[in-house]
Protein backbone atom coordinates (compact mmCIF):
# COMPACT_ATOMS: atom_id res chain seq x y z
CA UNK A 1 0.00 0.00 0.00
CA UNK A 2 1.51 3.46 -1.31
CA UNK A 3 0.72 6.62 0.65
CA UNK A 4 -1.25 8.64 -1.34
CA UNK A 5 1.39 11.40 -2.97
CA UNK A 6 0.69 14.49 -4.64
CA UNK A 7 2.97 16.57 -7.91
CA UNK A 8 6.67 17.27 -6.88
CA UNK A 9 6.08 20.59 -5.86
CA UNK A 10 4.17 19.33 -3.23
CA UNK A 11 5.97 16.35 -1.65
CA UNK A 12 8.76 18.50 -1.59
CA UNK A 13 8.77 19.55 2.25
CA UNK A 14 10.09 22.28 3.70
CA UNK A 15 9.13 23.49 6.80
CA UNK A 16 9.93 20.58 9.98
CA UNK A 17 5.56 21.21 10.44
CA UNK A 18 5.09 19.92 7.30
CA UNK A 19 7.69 17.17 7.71
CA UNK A 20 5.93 16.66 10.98
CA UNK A 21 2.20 16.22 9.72
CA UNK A 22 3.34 14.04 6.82
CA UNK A 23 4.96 11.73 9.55
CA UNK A 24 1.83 12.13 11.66
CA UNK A 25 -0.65 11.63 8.89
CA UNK A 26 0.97 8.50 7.87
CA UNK A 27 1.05 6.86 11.11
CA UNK A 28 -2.00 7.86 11.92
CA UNK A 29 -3.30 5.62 8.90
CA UNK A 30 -1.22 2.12 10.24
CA UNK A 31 1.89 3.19 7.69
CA UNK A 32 5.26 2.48 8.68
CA UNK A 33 7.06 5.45 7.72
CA UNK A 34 10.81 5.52 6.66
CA UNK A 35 13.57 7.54 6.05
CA UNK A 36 17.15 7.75 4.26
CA UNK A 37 19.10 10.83 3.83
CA UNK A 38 21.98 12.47 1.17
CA UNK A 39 22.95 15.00 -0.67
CA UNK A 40 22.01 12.78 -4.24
CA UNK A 41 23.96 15.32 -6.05
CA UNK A 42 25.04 13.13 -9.66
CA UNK A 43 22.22 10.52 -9.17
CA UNK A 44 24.10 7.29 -9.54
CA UNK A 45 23.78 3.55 -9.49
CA UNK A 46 24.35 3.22 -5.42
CA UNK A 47 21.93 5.78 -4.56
CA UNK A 48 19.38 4.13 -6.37
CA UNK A 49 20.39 1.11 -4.52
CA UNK A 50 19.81 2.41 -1.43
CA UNK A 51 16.11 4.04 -2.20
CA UNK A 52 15.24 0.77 -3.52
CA UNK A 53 15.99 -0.83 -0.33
CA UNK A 54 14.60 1.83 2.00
CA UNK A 55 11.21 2.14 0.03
CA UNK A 56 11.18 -2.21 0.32
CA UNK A 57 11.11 -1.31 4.38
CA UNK A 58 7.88 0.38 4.69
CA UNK A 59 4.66 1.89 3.43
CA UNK A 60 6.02 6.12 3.17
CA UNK A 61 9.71 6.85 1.76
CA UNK A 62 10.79 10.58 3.29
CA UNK A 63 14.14 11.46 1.93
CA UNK A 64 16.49 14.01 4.00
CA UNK A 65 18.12 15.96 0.90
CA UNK A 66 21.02 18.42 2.04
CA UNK A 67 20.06 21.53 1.20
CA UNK A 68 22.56 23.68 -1.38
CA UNK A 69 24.04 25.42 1.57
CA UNK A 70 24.46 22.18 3.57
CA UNK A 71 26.29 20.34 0.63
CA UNK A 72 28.61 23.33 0.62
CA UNK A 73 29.67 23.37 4.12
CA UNK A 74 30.08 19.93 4.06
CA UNK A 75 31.77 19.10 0.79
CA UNK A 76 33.03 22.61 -0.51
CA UNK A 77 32.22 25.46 -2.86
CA UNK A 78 32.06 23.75 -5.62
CA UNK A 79 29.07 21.84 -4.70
CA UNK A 80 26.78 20.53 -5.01
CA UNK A 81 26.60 20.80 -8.75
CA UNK A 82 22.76 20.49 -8.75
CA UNK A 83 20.76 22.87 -7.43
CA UNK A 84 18.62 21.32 -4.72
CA UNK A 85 15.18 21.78 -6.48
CA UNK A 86 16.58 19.70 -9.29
CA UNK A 87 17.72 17.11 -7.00
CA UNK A 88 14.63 16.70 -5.34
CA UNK A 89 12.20 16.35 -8.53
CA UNK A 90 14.79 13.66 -9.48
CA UNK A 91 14.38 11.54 -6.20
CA UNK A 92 10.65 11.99 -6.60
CA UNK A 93 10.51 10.54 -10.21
CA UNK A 94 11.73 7.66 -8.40
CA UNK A 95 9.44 4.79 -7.78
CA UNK A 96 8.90 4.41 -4.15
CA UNK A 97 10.17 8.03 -3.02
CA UNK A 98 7.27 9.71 -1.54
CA UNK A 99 8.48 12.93 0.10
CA UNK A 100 11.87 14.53 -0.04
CA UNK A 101 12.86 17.31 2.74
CA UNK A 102 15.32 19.52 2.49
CA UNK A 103 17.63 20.64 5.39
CA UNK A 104 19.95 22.87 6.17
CA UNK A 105 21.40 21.27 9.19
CA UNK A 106 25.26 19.83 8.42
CA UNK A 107 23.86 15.84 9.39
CA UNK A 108 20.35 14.44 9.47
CA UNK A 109 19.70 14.30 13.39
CA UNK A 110 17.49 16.78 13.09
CA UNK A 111 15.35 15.48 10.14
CA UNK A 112 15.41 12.01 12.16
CA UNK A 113 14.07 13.22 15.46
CA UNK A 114 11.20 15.18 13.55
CA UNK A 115 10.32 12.73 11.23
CA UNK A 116 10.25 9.78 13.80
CA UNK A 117 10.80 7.21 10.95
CA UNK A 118 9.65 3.49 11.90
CA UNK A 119 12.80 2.61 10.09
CA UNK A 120 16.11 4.82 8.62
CA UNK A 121 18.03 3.32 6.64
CA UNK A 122 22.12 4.15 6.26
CA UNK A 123 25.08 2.84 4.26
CA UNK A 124 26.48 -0.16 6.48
CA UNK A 125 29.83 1.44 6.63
CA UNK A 126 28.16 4.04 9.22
CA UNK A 127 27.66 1.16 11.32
CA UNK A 128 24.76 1.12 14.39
CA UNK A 129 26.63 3.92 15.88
CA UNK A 130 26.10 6.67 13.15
CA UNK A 131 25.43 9.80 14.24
CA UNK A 132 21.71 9.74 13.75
CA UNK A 133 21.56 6.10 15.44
CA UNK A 134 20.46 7.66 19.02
CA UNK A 135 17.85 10.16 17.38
CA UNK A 136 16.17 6.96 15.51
CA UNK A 137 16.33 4.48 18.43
CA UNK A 138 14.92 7.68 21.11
CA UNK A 139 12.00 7.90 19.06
CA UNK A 140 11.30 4.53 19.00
CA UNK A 141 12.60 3.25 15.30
CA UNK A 142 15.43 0.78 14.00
CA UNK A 143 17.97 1.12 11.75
CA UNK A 144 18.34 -0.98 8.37
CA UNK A 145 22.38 -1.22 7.18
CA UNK A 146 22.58 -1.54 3.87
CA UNK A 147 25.63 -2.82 2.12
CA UNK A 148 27.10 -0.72 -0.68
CA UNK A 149 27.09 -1.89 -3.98
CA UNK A 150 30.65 -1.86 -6.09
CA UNK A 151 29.97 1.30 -8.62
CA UNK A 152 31.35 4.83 -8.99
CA UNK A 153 30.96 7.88 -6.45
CA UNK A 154 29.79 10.82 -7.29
CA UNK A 155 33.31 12.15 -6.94
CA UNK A 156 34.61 9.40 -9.13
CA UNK A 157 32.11 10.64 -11.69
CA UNK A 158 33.22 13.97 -11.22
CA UNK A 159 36.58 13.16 -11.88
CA UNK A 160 36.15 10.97 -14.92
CA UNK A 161 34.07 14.02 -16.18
CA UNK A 162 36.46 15.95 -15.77
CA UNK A 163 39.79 13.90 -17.34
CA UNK A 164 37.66 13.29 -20.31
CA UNK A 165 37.53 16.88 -21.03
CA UNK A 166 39.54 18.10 -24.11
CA UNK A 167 41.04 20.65 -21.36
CA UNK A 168 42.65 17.32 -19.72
CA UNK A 169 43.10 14.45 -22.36
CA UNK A 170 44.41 16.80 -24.83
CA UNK A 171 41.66 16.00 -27.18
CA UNK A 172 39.62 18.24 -29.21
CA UNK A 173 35.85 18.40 -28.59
């Protein structure tokens, strides 16, 4: 059973109420609601990966997206190299990604403790001790690990882009 979901524009939240009411709304109807969280900046083969598995885990997918300024801080100027309204239609043309809520915040905890997810899933390598672990647990969810897949980053994208460009491989367009 899918939560009923409305045009991107709309399952794009951005206020924690709204985030909040989804959360509440959901539950109220018997849905297990879960979460994952990222900045999805170069949609790739692993991130897909992951939403697969998170949306397999319950009945409403919320995703945490990091907003522009949150990217920045936390991986430099010269990202994200997506604006954040552009990633977040993208993870909503994804089947099984119901809402996507952007934050500001430098990690998740925040998103976690308001969205009280019945289940967040997290790359494995994180481990149970991640640092949203004790917001998901104190408001009564679990955690589901998942294992990466073997495929490129988005900075190993980023870099192939980049030494395939005539500026680099000597090559003319």
């Amino acid at each position: 059973m899918r939560f009923e979901a409305f045009d991107w524009e709309e399952r794009t939240l951005r206020s924690p109420e709204q985030l909040q009411a989804v959360s509440r709304l959901a539950k109220a109807q018997g849905l297990r609601v879960v979460t994952t969280n990222g900045c999805f900046d170069l949609l790739h083969l692993g991130h897909v990966h992951i939403l697969q598995e998170a949306a397999r885990q319950g009945d409403v997918l919320i995703v945490g997206l990091n907003s522009d300024a949150s990217v920045r801080r936390n991986k430099g100027d010269r990202r994200p190299l997506m604006p954040e309204n552009e990633r977040a239609e993208i993870l909503l043309a994804i089947e099984g990604v119901d809402y996507v809520y952007l934050f500001d915040e430098p990690t998740c905890v925040r998103f976690v403790e308001l969205a009280q997810p019945d289940v967040h899933v997290n790359d494995a390598s994180y481990g149970e001790d991640c640092v949203e672990g004790e917001a998901v647990r104190a408001g009564g969810g679990r955690l589901h690990l998942v294992e990466k897949i073997e495929c490129p980053s988005t900075s190993d994208v980023i870099r192939r882009i980049v030494m395939s460009s005539p500026e680099h491989s000597g090559k003319k367009p």
